[in-house]
Protein backbone atom coordinates (compact mmCIF):
# COMPACT_ATOMS: atom_id res chain seq x y z
CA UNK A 1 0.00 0.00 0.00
CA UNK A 2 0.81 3.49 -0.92
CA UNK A 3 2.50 5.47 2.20
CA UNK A 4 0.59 8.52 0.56
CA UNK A 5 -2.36 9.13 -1.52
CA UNK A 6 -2.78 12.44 -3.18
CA UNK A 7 -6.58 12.88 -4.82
CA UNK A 8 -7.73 14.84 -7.12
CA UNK A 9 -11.44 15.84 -7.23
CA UNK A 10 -12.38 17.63 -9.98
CA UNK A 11 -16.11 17.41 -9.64
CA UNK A 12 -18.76 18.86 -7.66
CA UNK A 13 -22.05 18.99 -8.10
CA UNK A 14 -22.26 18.94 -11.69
CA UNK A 15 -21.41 15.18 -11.53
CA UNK A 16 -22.07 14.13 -8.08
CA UNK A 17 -21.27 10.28 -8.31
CA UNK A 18 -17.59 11.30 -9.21
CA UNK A 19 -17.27 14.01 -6.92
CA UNK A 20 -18.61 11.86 -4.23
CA UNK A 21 -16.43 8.97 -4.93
CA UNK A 22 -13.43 11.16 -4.52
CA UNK A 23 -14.64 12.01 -0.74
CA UNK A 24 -15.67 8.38 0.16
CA UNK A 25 -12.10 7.12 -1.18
CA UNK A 26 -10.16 10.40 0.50
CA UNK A 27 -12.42 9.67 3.67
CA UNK A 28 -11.65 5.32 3.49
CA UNK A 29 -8.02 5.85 2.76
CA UNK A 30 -7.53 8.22 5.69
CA UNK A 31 -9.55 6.20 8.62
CA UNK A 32 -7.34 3.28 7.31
CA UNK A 33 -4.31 4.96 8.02
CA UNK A 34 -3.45 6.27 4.94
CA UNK A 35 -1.85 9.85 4.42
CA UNK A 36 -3.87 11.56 2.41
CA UNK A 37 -4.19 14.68 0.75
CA UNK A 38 -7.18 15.77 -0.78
CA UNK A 39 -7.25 18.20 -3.73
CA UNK A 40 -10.17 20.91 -4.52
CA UNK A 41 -10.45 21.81 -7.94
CA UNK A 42 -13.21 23.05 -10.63
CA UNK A 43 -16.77 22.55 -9.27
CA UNK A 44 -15.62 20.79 -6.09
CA UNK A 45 -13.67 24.14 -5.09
CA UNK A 46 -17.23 25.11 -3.33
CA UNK A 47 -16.77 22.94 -0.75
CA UNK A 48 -13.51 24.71 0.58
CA UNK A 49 -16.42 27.35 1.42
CA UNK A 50 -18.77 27.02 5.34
CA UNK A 51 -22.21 25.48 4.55
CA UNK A 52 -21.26 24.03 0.70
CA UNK A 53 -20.91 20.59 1.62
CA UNK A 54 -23.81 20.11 3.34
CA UNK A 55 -26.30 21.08 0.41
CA UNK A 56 -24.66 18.52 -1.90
CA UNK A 57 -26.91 15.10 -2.03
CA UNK A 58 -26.66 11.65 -3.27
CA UNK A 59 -28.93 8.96 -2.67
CA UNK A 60 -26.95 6.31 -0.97
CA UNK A 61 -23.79 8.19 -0.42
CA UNK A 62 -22.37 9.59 3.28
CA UNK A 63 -23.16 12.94 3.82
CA UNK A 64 -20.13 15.14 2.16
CA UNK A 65 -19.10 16.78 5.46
CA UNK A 66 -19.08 13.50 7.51
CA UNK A 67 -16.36 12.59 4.46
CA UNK A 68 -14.64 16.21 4.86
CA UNK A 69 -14.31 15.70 8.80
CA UNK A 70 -12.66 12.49 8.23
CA UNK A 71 -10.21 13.44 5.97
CA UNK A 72 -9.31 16.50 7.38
CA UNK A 73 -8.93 14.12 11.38
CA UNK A 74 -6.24 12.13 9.63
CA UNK A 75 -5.13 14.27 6.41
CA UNK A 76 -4.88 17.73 4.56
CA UNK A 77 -7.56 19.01 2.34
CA UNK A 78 -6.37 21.83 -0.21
CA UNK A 79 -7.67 23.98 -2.33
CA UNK A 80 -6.42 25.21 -5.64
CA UNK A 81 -4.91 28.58 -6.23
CA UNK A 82 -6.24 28.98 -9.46
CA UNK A 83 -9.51 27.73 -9.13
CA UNK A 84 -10.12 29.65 -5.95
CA UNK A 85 -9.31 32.99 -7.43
CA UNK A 86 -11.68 32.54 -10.80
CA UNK A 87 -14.05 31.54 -7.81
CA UNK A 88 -12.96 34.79 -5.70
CA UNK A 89 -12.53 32.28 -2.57
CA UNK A 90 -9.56 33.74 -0.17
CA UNK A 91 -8.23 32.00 2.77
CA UNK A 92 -10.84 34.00 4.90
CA UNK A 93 -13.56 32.28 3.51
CA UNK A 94 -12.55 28.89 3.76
CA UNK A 95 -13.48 26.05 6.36
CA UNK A 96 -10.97 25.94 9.17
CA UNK A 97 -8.05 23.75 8.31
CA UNK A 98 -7.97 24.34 4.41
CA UNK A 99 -5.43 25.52 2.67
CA UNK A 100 -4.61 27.41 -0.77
CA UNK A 101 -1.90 26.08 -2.86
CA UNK A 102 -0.99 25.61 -6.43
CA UNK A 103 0.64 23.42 -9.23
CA UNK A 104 3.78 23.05 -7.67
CA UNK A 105 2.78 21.80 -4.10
CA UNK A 106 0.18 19.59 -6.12
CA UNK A 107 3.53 18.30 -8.03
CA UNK A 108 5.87 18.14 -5.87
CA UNK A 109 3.11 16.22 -3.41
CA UNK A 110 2.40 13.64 -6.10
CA UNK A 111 6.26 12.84 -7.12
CA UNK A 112 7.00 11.99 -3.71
CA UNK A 113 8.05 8.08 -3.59
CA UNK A 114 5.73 6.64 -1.98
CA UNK A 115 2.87 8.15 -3.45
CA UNK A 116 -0.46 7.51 -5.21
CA UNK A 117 -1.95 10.15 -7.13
CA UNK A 118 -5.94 9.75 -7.74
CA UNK A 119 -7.92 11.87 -10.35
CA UNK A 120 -11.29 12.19 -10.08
């Protein structure tokens, strides 16, 4: 097994089976002892933002911020640089324990050895 996984999610609510795979896997990976770090990007940016994860819904899915909670307990959830400022999200607006970063943290995260990198 991977010592790290880095993931991706690309999707929010525009395709919510995707976007909520990401979570569950970010959320399974990190209660299993996995490091994880979870990536916000395109549509799932919103749910850097108080209040977003809790309106998304899928039948027969865990609630989105049960999945946030338990990544962020055992990993690092981070949101894109780019796609927070075509969003106008700055670190004041995000949920406690977020963080902005960009293509080279993303890169240099995912060429670790060690490491799994997940695209969702």
């Amino acid at each position: 097994m991977a010592k790290k996984l880095v993931i991706k999610v690309t999707a929010g609510a525009d395709a919510p089976e995707r976007c909520s795979q990401a979570f569950t896997v970010a959320a399974v990976a990190a209660a299993s002892g996995v490091e994880v770090s979870l990536w916000l990007t395109g549509e799932s940016s919103w749910f850097a933002l108080p209040g977003r994860a809790a309106e998304f819904e899928l039948p027969h899915a865990a609630p989105l911020p049960d999945l946030i909670a338990s990544v962020q307990a055992a990993g690092r959830i981070t949101l894109c640089t780019q796609c927070a400022a075509r969003r106008e999200i700055t670190e004041g607006d995000l949920i406690e324990g977020v963080r902005i970063a960009g293509a080279q943290v993303f890169l240099s995260e995912i060429m670790e050895d060690g490491v799994q990198a997940l695209v969702y």
